[in-house]
N, C-alpha and C. Protein backbone atom coordinates (compact mmCIF):
# COMPACT_ATOMS: atom_id res chain seq x y z
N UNK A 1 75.68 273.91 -20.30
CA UNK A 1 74.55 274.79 -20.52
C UNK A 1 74.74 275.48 -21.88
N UNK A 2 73.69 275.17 -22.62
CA UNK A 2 73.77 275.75 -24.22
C UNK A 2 73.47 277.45 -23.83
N UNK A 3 74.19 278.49 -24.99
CA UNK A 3 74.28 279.70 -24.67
C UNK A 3 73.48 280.24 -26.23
N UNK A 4 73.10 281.54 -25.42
CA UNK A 4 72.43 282.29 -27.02
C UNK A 4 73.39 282.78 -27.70
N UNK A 5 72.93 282.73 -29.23
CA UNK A 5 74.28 282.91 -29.98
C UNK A 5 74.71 284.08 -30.05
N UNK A 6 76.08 284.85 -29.71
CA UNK A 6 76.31 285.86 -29.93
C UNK A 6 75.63 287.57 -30.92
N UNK A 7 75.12 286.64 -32.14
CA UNK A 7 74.61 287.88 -32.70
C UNK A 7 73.55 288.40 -31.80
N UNK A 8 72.37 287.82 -31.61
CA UNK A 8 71.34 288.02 -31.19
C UNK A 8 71.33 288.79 -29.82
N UNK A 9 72.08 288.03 -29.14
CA UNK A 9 72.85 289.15 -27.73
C UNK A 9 73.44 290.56 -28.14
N UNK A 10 74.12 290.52 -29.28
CA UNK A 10 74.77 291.94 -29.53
C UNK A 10 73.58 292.58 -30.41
N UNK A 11 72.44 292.33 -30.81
CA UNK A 11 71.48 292.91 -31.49
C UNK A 11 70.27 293.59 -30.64
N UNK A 12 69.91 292.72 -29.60
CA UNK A 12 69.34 293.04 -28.36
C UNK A 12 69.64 294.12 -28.00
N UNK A 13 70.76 293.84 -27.15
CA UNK A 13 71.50 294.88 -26.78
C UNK A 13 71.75 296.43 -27.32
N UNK A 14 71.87 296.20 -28.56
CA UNK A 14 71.89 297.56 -29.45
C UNK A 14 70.51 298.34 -29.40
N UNK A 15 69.42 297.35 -29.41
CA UNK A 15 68.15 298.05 -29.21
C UNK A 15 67.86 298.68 -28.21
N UNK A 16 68.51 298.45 -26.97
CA UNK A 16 68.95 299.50 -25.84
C UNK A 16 69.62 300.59 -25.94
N UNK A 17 70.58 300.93 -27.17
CA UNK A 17 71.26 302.01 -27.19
C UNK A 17 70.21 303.46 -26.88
N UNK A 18 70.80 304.58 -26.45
CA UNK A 18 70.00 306.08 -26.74
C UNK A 18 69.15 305.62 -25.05
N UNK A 19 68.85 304.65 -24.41
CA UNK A 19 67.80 304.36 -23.48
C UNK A 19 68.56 305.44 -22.20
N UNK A 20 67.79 306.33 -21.70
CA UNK A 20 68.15 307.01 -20.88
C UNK A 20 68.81 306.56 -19.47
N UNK A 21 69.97 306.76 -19.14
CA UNK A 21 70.20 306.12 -17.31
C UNK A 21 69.23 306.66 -16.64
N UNK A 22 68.59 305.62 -16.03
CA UNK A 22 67.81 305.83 -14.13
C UNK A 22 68.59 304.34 -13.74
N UNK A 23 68.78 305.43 -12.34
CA UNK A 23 69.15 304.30 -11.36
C UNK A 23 68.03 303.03 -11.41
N UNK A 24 68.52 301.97 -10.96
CA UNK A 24 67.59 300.96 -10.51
C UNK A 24 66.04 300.68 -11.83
N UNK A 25 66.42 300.95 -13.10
CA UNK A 25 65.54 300.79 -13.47
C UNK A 25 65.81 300.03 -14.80
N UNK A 26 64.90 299.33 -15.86
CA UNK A 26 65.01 298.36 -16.27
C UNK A 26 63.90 298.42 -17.65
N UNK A 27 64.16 299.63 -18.53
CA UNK A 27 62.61 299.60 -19.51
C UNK A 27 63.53 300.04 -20.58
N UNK A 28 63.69 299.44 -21.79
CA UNK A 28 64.29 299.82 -22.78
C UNK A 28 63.56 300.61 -23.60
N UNK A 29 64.26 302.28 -23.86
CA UNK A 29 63.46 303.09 -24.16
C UNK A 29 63.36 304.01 -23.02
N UNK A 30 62.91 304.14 -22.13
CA UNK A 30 62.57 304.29 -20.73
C UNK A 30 63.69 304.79 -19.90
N UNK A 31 64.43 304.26 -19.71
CA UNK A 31 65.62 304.17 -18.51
C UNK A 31 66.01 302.85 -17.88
N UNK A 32 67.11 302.97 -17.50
CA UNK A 32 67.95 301.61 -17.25
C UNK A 32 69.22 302.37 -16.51
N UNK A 33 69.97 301.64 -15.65
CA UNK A 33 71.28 301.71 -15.39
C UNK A 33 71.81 300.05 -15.49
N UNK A 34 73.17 299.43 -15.86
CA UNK A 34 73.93 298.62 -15.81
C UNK A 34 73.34 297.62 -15.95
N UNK A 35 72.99 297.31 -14.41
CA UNK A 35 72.19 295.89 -14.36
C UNK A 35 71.08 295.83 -14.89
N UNK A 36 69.92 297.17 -14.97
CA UNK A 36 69.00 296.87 -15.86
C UNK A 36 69.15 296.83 -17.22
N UNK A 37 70.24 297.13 -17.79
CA UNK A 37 70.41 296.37 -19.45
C UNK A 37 70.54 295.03 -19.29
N UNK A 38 71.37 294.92 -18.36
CA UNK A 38 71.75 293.24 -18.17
C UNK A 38 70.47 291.97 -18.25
N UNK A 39 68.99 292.90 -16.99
CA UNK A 39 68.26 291.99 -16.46
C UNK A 39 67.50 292.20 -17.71
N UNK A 40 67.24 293.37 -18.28
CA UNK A 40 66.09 293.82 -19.37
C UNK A 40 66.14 292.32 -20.76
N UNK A 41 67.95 292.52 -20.99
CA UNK A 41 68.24 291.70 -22.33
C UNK A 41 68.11 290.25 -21.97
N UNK A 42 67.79 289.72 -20.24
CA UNK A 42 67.85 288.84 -20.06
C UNK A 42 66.17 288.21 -19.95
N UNK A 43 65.18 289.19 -19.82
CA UNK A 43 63.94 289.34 -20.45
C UNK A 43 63.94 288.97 -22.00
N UNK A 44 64.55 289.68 -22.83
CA UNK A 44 64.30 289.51 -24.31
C UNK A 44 65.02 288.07 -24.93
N UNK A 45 65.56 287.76 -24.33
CA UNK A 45 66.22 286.83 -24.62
C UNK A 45 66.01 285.12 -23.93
N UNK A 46 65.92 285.42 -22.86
CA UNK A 46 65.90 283.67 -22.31
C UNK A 46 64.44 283.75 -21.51
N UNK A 47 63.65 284.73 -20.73
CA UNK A 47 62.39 284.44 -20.16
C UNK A 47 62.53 285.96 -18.70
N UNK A 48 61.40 285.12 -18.09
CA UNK A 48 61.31 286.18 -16.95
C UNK A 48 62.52 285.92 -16.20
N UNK A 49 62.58 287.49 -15.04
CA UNK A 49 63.72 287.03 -14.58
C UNK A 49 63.57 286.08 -13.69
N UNK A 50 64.60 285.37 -13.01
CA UNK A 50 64.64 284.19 -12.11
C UNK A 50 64.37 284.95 -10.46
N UNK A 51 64.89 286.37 -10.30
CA UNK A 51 64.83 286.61 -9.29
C UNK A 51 64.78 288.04 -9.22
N UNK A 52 64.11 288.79 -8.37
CA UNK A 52 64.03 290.09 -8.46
C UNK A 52 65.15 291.10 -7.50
N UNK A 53 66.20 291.84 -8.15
CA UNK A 53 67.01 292.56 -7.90
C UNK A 53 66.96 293.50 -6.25
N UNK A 54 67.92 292.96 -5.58
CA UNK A 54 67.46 293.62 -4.00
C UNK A 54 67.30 295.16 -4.61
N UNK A 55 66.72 296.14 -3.80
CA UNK A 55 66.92 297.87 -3.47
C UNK A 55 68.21 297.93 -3.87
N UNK A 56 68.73 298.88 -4.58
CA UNK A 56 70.35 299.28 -3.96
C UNK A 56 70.82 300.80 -3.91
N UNK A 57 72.08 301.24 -3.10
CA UNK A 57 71.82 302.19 -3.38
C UNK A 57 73.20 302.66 -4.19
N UNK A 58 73.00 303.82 -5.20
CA UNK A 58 73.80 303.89 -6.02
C UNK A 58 75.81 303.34 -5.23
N UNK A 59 75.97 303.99 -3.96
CA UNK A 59 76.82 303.87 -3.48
C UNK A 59 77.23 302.39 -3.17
N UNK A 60 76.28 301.05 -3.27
CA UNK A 60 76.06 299.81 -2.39
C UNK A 60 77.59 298.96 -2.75
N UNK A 61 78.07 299.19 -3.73
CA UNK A 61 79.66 298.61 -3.70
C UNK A 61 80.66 299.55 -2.46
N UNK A 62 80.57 300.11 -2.47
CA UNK A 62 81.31 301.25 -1.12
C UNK A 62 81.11 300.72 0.05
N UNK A 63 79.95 299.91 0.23
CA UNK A 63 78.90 300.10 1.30
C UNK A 63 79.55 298.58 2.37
N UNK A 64 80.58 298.55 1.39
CA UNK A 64 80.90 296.86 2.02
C UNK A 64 80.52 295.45 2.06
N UNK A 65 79.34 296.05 0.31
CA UNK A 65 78.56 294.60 0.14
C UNK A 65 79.40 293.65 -0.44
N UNK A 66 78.94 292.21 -0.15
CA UNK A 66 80.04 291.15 -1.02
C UNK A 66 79.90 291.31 -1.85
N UNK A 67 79.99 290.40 -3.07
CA UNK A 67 79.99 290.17 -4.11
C UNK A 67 78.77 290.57 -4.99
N UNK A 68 78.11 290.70 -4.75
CA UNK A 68 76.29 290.73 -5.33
C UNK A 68 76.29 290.57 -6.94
N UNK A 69 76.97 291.08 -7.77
CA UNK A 69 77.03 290.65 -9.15
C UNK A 69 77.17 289.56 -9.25
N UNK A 70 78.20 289.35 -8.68
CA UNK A 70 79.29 287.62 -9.66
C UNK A 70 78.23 286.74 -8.96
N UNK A 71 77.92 286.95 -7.42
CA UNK A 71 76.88 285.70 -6.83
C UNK A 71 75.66 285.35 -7.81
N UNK A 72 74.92 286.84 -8.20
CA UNK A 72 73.66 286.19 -9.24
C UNK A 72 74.09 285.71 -10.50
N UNK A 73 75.63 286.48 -10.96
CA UNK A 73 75.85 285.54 -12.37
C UNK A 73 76.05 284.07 -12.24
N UNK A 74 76.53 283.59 -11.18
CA UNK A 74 76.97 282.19 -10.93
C UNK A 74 75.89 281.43 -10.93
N UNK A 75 74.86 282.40 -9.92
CA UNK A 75 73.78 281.67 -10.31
C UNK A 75 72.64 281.07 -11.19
N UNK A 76 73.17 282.20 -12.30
CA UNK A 76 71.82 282.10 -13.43
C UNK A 76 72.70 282.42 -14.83
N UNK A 77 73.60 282.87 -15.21
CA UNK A 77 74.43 282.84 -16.26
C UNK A 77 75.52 281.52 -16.44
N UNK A 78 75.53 281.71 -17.58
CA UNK A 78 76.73 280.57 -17.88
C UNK A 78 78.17 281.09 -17.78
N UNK A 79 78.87 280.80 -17.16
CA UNK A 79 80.42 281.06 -17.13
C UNK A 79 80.94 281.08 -18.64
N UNK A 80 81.46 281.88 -18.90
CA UNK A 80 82.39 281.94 -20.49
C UNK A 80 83.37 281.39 -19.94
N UNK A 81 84.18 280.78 -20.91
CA UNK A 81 85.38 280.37 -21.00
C UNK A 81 86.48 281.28 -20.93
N UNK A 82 87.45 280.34 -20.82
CA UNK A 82 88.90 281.11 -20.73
C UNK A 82 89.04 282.09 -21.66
N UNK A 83 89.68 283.22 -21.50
CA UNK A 83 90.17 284.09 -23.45
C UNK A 83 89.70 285.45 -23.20
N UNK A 84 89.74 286.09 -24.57
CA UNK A 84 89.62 287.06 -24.53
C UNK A 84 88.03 287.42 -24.78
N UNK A 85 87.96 288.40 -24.48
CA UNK A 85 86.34 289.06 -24.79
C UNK A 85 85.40 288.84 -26.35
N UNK A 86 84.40 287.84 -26.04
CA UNK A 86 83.46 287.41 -26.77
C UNK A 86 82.50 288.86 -27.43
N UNK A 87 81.82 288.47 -28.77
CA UNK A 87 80.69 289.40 -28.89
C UNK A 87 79.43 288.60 -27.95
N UNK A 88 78.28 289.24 -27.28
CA UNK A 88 77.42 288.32 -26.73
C UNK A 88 78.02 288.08 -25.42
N UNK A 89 79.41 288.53 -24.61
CA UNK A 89 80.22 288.32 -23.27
C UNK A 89 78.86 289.40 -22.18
N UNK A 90 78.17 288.95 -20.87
CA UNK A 90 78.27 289.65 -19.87
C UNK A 90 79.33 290.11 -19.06
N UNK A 91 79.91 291.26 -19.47
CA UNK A 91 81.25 291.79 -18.59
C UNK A 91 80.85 292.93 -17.37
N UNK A 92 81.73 292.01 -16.26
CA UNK A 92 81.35 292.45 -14.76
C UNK A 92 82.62 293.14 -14.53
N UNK A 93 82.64 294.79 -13.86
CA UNK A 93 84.17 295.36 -13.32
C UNK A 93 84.08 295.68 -12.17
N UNK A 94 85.01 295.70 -11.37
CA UNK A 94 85.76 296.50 -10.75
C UNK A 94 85.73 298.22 -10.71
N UNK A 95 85.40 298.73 -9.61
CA UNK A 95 85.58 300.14 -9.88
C UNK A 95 86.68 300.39 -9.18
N UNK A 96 87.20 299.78 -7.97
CA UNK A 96 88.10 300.20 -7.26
C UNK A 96 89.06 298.72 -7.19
N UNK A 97 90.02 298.64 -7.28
CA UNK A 97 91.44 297.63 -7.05
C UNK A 97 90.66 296.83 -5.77
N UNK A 98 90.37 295.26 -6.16
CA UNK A 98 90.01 294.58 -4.60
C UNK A 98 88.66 294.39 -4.62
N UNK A 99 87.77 295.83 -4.90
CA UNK A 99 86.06 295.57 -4.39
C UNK A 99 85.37 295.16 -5.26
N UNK A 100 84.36 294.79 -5.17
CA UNK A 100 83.17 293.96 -5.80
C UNK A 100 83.08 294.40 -6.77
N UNK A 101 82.90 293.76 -7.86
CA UNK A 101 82.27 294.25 -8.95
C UNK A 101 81.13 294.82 -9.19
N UNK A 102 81.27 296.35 -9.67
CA UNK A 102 79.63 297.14 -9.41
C UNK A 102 79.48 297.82 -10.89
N UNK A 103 79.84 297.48 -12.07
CA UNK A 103 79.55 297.54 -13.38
C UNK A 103 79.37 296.44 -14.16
N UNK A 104 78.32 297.05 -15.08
CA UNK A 104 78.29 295.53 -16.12
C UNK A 104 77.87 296.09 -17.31
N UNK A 105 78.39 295.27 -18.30
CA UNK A 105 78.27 295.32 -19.62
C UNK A 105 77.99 294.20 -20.30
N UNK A 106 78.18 294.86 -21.68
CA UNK A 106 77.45 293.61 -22.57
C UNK A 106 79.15 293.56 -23.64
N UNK A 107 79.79 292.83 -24.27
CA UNK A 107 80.28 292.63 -25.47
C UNK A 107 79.90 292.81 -26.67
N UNK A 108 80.13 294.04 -27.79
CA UNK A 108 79.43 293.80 -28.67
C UNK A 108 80.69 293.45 -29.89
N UNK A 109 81.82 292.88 -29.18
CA UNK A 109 82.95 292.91 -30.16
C UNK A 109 84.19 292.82 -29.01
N UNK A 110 85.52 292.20 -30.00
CA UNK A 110 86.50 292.19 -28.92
C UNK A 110 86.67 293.37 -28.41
N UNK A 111 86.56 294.42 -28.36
CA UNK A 111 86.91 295.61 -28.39
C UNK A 111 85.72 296.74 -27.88
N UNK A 112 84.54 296.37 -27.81
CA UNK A 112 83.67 297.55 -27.84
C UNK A 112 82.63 296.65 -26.76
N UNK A 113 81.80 297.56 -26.16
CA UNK A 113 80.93 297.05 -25.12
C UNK A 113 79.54 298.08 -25.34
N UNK A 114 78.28 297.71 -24.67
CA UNK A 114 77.12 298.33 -24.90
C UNK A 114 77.55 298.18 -23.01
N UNK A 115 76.83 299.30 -22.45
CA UNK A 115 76.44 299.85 -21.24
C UNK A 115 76.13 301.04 -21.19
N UNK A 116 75.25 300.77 -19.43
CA UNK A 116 74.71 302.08 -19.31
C UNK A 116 75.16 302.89 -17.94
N UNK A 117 75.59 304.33 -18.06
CA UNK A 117 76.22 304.92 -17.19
C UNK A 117 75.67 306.46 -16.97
N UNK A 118 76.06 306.86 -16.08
CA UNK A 118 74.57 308.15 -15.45
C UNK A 118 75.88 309.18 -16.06
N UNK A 119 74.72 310.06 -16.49
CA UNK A 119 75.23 310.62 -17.79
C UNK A 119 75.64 310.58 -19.10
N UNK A 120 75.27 309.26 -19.13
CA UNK A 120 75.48 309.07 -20.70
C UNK A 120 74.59 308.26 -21.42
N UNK A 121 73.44 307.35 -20.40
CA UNK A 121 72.85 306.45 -20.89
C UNK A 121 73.09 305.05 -20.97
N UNK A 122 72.32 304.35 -21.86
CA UNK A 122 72.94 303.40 -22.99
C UNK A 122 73.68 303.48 -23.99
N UNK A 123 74.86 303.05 -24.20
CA UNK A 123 76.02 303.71 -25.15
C UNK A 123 77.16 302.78 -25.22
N UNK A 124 77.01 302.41 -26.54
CA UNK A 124 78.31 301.62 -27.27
C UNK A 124 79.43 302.09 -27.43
N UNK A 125 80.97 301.61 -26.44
CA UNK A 125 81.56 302.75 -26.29
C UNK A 125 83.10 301.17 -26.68
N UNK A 126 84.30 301.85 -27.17
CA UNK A 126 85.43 300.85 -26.74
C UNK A 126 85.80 300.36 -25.25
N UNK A 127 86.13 299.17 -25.15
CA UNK A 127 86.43 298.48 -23.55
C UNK A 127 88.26 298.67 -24.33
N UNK A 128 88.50 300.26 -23.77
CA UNK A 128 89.54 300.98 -23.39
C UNK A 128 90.60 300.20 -22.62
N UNK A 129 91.73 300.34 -22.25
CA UNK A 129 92.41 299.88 -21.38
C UNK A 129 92.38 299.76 -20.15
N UNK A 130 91.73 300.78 -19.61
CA UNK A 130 91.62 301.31 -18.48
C UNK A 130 89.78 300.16 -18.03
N UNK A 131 89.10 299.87 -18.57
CA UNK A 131 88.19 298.79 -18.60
C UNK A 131 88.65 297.77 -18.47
N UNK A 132 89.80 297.31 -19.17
CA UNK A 132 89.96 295.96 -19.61
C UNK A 132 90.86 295.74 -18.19
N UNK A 133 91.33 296.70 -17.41
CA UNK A 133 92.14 296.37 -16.42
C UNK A 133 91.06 296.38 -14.84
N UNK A 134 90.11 296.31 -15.44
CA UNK A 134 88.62 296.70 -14.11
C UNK A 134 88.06 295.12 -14.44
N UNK A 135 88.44 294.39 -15.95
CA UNK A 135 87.37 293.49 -15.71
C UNK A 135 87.47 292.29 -14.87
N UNK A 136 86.46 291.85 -14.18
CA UNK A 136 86.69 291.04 -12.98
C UNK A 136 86.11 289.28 -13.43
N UNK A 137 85.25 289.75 -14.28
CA UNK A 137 84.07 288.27 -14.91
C UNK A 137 84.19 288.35 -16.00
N UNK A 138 83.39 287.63 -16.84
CA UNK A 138 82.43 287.21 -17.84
C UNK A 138 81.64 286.16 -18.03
N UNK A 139 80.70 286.46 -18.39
CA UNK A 139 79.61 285.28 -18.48
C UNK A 139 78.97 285.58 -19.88
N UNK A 140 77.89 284.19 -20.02
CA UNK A 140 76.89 284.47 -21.10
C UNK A 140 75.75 284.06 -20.95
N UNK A 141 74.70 284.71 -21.53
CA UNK A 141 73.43 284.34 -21.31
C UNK A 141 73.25 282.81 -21.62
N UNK A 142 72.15 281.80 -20.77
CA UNK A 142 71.75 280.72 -21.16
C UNK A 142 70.77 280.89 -22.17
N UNK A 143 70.77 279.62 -23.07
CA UNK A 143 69.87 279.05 -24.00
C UNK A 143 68.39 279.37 -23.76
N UNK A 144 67.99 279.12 -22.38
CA UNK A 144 66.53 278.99 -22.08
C UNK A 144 66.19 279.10 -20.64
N UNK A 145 65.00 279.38 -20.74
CA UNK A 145 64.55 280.20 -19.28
C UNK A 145 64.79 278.92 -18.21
N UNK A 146 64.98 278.99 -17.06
CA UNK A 146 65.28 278.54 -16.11
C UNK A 146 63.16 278.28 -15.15
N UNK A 147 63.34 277.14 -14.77
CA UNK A 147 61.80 276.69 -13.63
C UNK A 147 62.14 278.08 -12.73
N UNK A 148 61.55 278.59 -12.66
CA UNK A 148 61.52 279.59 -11.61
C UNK A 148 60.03 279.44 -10.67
């Protein structure tokens, strides 16, 4: 599966910066949390989405859900390769040792990530140590929209 080229993912993405956190929401400019940077850049970039995001509730990794990230990345992202962190990487974490991955980011460099987090927004911040030991995935956006 051909992937979009890194700049353009980390340029996207930047145009999200300053975008206010709301839960569950997805409007650059507007408000967004996590996955809606994720689904928003996946709008600007490859087409509509493939599938529309269950309810959740902020707590829903606690809640004893499986996997729910990594399942839709498998399904509709391209797996990155082995290595270290790409510019253009979808990075999925860990909040707790063991449970599902319930954060996501974008790569905008080995070192630095775009995400969005309640209280702070959209915000280009370093993938710290303490990140880099949460991360569970990575993926990258496909080339082109998917038959939906």
């Amino acid at each position: 599966m051909a992937e979009i080229a890194p700049d353009r993912v980390v340029a996207a993405a930047r145009g999200w910066i300053g975008t206010p956190y709301r839960h569950q929401a997805s409007l650059r400019g507007a408000g967004a949390d996590c996955l809606g940077l994720v689904r928003g850049l996946w709008r600007e970039l490859v087409g509509p989405e493939p599938e529309p995001p269950p309810p959740y509730a902020r707590s829903w990794a606690e809640d004893g859900a499986p996997d729910l990230l990594i399942d839709a990345a498998r399904r509709w992202l391209a797996a990155a390769p082995p290595g270290g962190i790409v510019p253009g990487d979808v990075l999925l974490f860990r909040l707790k040792p063991g449970g599902p991955p319930r954060h996501a980011g974008v790569a905008c460099g080995p070192d630095r990530m775009i995400h969005a987090y309640d209280g702070h927004g959209v915000v280009e911040t370093p993938v710290a140590p303490a990140w880099r030991r949460r991360l569970a995935a990575r993926f990258r956006f496909p080339e082109s929209s998917f038959d939906v």
